[in-house]
PDB file of N, CA and C in Angstrom:
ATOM      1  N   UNK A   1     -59.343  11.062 -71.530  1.00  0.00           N
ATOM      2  CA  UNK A   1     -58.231  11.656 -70.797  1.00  0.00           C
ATOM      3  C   UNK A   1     -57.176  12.122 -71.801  1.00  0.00           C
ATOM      4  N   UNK A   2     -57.088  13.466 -71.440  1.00  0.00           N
ATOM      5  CA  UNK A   2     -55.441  13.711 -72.637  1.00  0.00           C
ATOM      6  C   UNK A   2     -54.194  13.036 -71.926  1.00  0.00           C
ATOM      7  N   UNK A   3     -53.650  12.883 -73.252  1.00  0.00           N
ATOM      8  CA  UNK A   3     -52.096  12.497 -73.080  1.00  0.00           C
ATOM      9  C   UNK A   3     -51.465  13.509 -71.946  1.00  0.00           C
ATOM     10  N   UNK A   4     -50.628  12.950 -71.215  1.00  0.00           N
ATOM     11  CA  UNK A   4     -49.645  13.654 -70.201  1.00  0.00           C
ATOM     12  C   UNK A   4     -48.710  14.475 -70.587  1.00  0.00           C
ATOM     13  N   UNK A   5     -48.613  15.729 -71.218  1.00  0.00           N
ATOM     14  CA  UNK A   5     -47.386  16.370 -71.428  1.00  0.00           C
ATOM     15  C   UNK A   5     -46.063  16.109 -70.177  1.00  0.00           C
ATOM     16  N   UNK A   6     -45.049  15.859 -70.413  1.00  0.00           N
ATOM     17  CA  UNK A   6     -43.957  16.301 -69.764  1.00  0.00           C
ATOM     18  C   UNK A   6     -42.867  17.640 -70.274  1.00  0.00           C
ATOM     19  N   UNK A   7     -42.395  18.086 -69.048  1.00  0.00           N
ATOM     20  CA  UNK A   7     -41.501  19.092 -68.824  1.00  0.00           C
ATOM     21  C   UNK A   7     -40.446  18.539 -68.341  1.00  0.00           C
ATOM     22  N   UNK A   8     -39.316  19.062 -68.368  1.00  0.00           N
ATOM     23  CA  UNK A   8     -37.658  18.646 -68.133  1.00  0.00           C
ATOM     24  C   UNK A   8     -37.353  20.007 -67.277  1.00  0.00           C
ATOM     25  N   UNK A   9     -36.872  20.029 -65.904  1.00  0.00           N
ATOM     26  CA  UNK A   9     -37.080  21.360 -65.396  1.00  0.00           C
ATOM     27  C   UNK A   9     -35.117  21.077 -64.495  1.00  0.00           C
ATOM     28  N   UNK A  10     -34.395  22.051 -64.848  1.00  0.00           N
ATOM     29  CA  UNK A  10     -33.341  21.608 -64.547  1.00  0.00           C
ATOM     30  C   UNK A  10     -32.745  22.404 -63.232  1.00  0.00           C
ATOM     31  N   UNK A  11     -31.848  21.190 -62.416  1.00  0.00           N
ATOM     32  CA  UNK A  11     -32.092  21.865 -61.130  1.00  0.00           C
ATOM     33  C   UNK A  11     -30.092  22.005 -60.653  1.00  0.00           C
ATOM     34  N   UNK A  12     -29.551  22.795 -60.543  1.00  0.00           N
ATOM     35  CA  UNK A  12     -28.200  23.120 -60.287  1.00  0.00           C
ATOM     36  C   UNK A  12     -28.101  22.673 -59.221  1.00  0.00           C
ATOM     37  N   UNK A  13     -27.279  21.595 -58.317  1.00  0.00           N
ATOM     38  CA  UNK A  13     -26.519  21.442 -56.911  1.00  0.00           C
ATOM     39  C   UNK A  13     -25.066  20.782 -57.338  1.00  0.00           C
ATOM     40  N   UNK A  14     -24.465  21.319 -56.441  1.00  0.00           N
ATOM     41  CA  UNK A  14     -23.115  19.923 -56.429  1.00  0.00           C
ATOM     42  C   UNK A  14     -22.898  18.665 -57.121  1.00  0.00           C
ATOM     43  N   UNK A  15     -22.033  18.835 -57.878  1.00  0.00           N
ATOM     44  CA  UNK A  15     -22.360  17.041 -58.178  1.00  0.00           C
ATOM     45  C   UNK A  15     -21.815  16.422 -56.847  1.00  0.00           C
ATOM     46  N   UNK A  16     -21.311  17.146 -55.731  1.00  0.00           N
ATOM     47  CA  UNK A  16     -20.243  16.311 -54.609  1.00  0.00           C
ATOM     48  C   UNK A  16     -22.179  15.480 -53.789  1.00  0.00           C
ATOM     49  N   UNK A  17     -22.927  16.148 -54.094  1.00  0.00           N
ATOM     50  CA  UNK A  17     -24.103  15.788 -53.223  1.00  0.00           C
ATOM     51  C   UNK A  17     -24.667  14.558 -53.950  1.00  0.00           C
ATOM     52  N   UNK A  18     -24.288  13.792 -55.199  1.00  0.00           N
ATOM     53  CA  UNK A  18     -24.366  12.363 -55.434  1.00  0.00           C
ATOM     54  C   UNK A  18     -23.501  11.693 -55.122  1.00  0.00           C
ATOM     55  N   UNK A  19     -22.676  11.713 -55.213  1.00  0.00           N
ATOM     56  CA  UNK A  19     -21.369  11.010 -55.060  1.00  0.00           C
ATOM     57  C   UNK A  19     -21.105  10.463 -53.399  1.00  0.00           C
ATOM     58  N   UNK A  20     -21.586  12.012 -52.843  1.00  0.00           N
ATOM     59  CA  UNK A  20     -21.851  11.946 -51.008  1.00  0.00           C
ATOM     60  C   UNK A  20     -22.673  10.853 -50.220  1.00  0.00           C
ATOM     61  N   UNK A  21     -23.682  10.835 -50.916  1.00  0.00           N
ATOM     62  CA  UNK A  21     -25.090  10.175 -51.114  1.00  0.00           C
ATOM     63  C   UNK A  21     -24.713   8.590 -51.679  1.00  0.00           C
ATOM     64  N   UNK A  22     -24.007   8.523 -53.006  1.00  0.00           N
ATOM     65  CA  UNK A  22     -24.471   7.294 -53.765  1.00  0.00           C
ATOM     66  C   UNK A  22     -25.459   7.316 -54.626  1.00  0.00           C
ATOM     67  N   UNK A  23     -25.912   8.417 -55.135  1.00  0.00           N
ATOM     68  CA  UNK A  23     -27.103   8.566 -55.970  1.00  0.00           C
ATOM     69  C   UNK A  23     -26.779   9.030 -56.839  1.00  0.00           C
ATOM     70  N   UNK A  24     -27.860   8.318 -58.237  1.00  0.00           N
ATOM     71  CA  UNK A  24     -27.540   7.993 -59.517  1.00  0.00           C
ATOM     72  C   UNK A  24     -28.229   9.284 -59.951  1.00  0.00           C
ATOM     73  N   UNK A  25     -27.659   9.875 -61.188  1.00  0.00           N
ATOM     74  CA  UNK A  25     -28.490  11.094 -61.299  1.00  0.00           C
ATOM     75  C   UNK A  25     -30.331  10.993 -61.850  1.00  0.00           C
ATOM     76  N   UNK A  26     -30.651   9.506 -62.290  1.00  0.00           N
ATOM     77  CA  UNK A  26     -32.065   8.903 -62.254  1.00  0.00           C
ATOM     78  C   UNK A  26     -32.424   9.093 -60.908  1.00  0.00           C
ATOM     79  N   UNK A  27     -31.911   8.918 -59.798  1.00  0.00           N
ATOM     80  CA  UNK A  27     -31.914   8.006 -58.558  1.00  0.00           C
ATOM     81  C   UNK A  27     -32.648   9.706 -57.518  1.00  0.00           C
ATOM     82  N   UNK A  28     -31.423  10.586 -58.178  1.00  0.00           N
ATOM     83  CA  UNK A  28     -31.774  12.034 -57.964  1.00  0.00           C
ATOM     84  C   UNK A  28     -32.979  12.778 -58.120  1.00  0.00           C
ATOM     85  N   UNK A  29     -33.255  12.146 -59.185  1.00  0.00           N
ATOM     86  CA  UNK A  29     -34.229  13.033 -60.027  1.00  0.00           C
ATOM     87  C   UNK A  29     -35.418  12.296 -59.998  1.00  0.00           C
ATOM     88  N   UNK A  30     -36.010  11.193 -59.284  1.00  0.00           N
ATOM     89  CA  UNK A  30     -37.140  10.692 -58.903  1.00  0.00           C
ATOM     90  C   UNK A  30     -37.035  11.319 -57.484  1.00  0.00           C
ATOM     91  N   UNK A  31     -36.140  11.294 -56.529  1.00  0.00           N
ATOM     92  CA  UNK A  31     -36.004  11.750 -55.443  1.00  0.00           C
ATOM     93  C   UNK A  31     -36.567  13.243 -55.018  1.00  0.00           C
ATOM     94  N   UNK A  32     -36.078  13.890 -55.847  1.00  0.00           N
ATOM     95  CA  UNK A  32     -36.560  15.867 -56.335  1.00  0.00           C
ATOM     96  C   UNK A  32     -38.118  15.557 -56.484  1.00  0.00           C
ATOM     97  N   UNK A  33     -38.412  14.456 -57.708  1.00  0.00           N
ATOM     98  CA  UNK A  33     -39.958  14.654 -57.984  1.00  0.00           C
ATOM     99  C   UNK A  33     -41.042  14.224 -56.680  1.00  0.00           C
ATOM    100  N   UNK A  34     -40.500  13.160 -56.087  1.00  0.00           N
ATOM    101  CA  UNK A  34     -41.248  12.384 -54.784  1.00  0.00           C
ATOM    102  C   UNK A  34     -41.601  13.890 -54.236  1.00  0.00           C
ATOM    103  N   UNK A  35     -40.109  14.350 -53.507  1.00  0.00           N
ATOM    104  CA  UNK A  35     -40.457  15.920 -52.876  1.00  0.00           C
ATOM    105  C   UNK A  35     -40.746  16.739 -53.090  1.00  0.00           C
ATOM    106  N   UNK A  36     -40.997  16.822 -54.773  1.00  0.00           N
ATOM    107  CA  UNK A  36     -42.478  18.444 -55.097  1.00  0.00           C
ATOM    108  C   UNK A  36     -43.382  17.593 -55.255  1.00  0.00           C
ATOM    109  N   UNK A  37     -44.236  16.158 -55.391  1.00  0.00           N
ATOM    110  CA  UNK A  37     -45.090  15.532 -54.919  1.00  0.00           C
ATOM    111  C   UNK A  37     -45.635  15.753 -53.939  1.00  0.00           C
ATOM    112  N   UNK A  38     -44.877  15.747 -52.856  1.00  0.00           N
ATOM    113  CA  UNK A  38     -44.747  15.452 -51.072  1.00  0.00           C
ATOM    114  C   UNK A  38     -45.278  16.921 -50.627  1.00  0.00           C
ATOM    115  N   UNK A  39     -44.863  17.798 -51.597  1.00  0.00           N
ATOM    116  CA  UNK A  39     -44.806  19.062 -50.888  1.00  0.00           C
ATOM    117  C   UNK A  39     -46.387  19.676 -51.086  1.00  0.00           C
ATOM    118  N   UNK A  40     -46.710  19.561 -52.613  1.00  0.00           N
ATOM    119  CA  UNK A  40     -47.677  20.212 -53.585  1.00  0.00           C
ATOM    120  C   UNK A  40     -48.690  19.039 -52.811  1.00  0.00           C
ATOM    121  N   UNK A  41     -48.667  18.314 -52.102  1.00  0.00           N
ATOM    122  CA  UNK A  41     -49.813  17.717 -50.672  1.00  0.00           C
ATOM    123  C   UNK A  41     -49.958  17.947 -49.687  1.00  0.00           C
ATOM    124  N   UNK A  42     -48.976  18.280 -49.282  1.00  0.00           N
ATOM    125  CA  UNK A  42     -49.004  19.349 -47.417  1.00  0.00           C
ATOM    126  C   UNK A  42     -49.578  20.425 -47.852  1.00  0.00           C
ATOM    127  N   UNK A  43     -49.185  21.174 -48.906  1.00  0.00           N
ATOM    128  CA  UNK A  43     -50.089  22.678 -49.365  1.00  0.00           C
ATOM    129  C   UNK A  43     -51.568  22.167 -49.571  1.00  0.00           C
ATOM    130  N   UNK A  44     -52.340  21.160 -49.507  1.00  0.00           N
ATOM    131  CA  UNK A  44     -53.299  20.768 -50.163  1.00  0.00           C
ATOM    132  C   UNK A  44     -53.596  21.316 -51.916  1.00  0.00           C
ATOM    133  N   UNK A  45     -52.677  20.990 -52.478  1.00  0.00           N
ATOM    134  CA  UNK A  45     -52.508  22.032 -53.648  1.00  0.00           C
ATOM    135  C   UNK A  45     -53.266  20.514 -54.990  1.00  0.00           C
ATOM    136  N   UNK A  46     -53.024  19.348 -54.547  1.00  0.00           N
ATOM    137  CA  UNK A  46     -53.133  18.273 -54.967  1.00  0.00           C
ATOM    138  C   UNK A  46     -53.928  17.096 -54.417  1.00  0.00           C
ATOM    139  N   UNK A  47     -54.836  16.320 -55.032  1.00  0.00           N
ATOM    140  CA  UNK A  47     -55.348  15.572 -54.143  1.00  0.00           C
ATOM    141  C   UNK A  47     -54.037  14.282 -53.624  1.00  0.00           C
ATOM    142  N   UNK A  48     -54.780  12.694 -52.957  1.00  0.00           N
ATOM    143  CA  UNK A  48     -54.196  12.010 -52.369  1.00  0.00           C
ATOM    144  C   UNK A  48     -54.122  11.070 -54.025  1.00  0.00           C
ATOM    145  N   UNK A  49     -54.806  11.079 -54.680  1.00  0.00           N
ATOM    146  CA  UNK A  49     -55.267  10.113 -55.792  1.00  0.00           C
ATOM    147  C   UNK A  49     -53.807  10.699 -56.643  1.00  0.00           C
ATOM    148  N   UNK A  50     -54.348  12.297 -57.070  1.00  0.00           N
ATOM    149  CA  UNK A  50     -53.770  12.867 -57.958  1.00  0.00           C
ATOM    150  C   UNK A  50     -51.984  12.729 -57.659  1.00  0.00           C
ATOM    151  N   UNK A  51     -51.687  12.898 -56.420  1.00  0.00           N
ATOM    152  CA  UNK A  51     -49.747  12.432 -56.215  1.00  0.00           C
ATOM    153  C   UNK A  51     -49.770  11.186 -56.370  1.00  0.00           C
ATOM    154  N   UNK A  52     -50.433  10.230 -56.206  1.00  0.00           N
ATOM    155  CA  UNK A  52     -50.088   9.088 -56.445  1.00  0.00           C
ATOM    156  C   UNK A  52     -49.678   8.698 -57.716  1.00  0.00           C
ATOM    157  N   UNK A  53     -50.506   8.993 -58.663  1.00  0.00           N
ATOM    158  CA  UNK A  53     -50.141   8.974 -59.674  1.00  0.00           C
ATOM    159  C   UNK A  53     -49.464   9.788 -60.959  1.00  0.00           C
ATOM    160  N   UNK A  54     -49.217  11.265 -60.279  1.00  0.00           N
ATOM    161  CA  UNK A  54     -47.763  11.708 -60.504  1.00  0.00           C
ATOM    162  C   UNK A  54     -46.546  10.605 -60.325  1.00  0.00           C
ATOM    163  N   UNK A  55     -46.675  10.250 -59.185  1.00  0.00           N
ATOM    164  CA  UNK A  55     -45.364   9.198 -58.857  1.00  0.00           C
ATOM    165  C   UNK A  55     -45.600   7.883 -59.081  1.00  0.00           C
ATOM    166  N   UNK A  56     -46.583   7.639 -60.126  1.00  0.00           N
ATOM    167  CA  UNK A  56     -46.561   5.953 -60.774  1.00  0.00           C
ATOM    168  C   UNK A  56     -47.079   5.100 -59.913  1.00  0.00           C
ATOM    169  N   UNK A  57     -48.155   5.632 -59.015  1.00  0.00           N
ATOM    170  CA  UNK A  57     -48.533   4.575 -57.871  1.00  0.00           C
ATOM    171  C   UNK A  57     -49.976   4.222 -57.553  1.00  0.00           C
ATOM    172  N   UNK A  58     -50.229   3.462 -57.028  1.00  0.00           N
ATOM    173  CA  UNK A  58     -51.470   3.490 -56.460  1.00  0.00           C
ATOM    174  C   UNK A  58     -51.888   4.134 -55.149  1.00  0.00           C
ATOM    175  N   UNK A  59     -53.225   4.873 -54.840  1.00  0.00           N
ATOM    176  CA  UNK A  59     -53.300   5.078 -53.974  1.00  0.00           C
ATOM    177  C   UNK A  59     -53.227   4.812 -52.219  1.00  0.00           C
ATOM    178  N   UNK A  60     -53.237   3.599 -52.226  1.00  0.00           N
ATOM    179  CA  UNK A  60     -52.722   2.810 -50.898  1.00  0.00           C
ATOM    180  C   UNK A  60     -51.396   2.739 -50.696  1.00  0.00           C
ATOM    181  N   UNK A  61     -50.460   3.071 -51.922  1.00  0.00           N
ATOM    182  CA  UNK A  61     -49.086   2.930 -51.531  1.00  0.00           C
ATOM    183  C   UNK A  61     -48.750   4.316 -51.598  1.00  0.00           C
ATOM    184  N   UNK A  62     -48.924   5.156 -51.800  1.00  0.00           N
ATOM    185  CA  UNK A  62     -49.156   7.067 -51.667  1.00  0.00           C
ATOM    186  C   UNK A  62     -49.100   6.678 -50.229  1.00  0.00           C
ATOM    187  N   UNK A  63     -50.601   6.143 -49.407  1.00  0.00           N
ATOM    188  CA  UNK A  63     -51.163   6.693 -48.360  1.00  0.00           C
ATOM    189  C   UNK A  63     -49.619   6.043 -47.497  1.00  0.00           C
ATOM    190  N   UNK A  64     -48.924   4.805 -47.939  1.00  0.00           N
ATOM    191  CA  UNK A  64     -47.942   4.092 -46.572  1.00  0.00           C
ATOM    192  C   UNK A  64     -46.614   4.973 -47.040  1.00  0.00           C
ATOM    193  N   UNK A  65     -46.557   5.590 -48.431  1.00  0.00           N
ATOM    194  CA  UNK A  65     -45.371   6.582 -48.186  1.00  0.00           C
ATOM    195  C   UNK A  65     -45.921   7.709 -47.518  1.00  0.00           C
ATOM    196  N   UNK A  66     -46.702   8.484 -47.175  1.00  0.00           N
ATOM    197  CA  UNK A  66     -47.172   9.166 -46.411  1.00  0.00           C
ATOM    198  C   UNK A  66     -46.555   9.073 -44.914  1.00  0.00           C
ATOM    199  N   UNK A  67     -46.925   7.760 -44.200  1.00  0.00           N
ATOM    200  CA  UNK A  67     -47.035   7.563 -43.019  1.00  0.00           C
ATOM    201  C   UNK A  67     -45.804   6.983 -42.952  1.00  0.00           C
ATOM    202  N   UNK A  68     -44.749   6.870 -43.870  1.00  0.00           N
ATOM    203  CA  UNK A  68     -43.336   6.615 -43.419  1.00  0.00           C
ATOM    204  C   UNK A  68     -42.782   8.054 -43.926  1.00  0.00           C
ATOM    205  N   UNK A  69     -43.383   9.211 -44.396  1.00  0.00           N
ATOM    206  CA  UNK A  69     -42.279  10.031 -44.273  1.00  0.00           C
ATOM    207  C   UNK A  69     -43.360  11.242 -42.903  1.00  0.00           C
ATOM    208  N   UNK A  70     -44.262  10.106 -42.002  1.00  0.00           N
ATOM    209  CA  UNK A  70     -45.130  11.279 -41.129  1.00  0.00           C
ATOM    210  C   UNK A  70     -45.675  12.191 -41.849  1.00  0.00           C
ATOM    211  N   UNK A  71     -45.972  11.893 -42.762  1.00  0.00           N
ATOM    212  CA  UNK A  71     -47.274  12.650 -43.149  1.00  0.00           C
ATOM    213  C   UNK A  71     -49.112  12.373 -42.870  1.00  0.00           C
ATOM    214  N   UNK A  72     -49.668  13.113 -42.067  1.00  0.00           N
ATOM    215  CA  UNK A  72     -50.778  12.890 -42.176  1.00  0.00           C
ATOM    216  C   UNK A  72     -51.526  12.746 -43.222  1.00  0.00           C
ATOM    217  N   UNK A  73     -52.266  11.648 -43.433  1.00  0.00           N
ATOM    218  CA  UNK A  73     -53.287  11.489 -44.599  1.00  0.00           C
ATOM    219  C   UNK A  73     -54.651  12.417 -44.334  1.00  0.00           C
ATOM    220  N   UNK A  74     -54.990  11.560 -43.086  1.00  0.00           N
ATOM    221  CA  UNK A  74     -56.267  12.921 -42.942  1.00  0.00           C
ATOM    222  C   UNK A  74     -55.760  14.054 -41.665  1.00  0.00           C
ATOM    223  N   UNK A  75     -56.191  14.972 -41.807  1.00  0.00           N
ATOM    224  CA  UNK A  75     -55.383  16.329 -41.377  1.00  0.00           C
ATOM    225  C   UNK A  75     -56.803  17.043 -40.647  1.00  0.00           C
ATOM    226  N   UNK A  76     -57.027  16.700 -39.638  1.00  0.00           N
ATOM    227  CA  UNK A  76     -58.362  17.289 -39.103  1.00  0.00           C
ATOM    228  C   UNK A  76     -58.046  18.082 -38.010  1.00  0.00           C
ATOM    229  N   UNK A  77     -58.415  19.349 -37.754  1.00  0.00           N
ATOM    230  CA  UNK A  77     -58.458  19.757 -36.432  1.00  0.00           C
ATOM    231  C   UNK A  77     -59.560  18.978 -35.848  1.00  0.00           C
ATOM    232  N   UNK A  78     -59.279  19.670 -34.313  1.00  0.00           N
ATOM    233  CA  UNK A  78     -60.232  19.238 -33.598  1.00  0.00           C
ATOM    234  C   UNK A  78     -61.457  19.397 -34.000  1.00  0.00           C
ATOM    235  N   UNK A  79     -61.546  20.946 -34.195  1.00  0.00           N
ATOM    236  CA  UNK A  79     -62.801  21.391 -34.069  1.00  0.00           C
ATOM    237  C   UNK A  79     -63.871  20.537 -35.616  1.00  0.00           C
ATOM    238  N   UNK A  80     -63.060  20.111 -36.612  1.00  0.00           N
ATOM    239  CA  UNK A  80     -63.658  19.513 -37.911  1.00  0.00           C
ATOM    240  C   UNK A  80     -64.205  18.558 -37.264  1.00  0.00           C
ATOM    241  N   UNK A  81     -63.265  17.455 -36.631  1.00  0.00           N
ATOM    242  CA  UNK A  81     -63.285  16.058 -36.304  1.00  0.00           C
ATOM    243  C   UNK A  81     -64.545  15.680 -35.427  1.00  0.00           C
ATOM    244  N   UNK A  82     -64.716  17.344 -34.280  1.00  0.00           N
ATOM    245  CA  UNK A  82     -66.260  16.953 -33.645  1.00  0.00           C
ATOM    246  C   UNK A  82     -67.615  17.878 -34.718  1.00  0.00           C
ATOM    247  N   UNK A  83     -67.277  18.096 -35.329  1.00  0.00           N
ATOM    248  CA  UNK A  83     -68.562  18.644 -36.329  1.00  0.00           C
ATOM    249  C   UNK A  83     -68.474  17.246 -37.004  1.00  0.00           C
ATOM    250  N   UNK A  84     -67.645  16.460 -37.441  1.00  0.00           N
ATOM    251  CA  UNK A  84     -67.452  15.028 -38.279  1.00  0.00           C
ATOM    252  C   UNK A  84     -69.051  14.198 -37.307  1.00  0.00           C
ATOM    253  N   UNK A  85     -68.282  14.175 -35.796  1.00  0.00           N
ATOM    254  CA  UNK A  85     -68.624  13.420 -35.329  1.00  0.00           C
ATOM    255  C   UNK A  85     -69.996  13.767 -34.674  1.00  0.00           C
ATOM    256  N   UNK A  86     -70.717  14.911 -34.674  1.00  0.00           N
ATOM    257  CA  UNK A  86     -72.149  15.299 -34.622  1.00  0.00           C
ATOM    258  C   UNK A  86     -72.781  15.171 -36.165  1.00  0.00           C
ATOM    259  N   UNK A  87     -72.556  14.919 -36.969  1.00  0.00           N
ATOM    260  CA  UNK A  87     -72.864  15.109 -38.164  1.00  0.00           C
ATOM    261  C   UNK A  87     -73.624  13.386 -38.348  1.00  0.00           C
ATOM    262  N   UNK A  88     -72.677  12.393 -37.839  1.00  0.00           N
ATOM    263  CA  UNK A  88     -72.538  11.041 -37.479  1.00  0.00           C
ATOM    264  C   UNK A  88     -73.825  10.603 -36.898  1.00  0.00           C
ATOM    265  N   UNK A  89     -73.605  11.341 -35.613  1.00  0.00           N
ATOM    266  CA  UNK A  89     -75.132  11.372 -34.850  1.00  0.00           C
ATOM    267  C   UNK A  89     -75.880  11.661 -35.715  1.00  0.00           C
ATOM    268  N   UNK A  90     -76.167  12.890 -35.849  1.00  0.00           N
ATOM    269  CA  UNK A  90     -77.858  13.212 -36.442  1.00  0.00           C
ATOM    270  C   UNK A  90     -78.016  12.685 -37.748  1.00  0.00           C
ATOM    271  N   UNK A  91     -77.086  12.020 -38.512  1.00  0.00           N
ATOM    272  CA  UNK A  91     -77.562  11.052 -39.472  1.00  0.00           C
ATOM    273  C   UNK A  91     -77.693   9.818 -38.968  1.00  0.00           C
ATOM    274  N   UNK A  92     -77.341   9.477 -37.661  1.00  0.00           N
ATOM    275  CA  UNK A  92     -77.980   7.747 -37.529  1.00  0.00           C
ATOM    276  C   UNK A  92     -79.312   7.921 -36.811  1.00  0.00           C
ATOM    277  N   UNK A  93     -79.734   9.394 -36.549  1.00  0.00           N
ATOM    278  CA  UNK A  93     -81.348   9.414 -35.546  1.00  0.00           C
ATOM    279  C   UNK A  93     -82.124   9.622 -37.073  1.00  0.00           C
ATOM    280  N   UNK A  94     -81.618   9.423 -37.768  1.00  0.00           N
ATOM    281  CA  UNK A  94     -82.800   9.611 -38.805  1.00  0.00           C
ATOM    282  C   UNK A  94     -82.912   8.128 -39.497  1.00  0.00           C
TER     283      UNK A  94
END
């Protein structure tokens, strides 16, 4: 595995929007990263593994920040969910 390059990507708001808040400009700036995490996964742009560990985590604790900020983990239409579930069938008649 290569080493992780990092980037420093700088983002202009208010300082009145920490101060408003209570947030530390660390406090900020994990906050920003969670939400291009959060985001670059609704796009399916990223796997569930791969944000997790952008954000220092394991995958089971990805999946319960997920479902406390309502995010679906699995994202199925209908129509997937019954091809899922014929697929189910004709692999247990064999």
């Amino acid at each position: 595995m290569l080493p992780t390059q990092e980037v420093t990507v700088h983002v202009k708001f208010p300082r009145s929007i920490l101060f408003d808040y209570g947030l530390t400009e660390k406090e900020a700036s994990e906050e920003m990263l969670r939400a291009f995490v959060l985001s670059l996964y609704r796009r399916d742009k990223i796997s569930s593994g791969k944000a997790a560990g952008l954000l220092g985590m394991h995958r089971l604790d990805f999946i319960r920040l997920l479902a406390d900020e309502g995010i679906p983990y699995l994202d199925y239409t209908s129509e997937e969910l019954d091809a899922d579930v014929q697929a189910l069938k004709e692999w247990e008649k064999k």
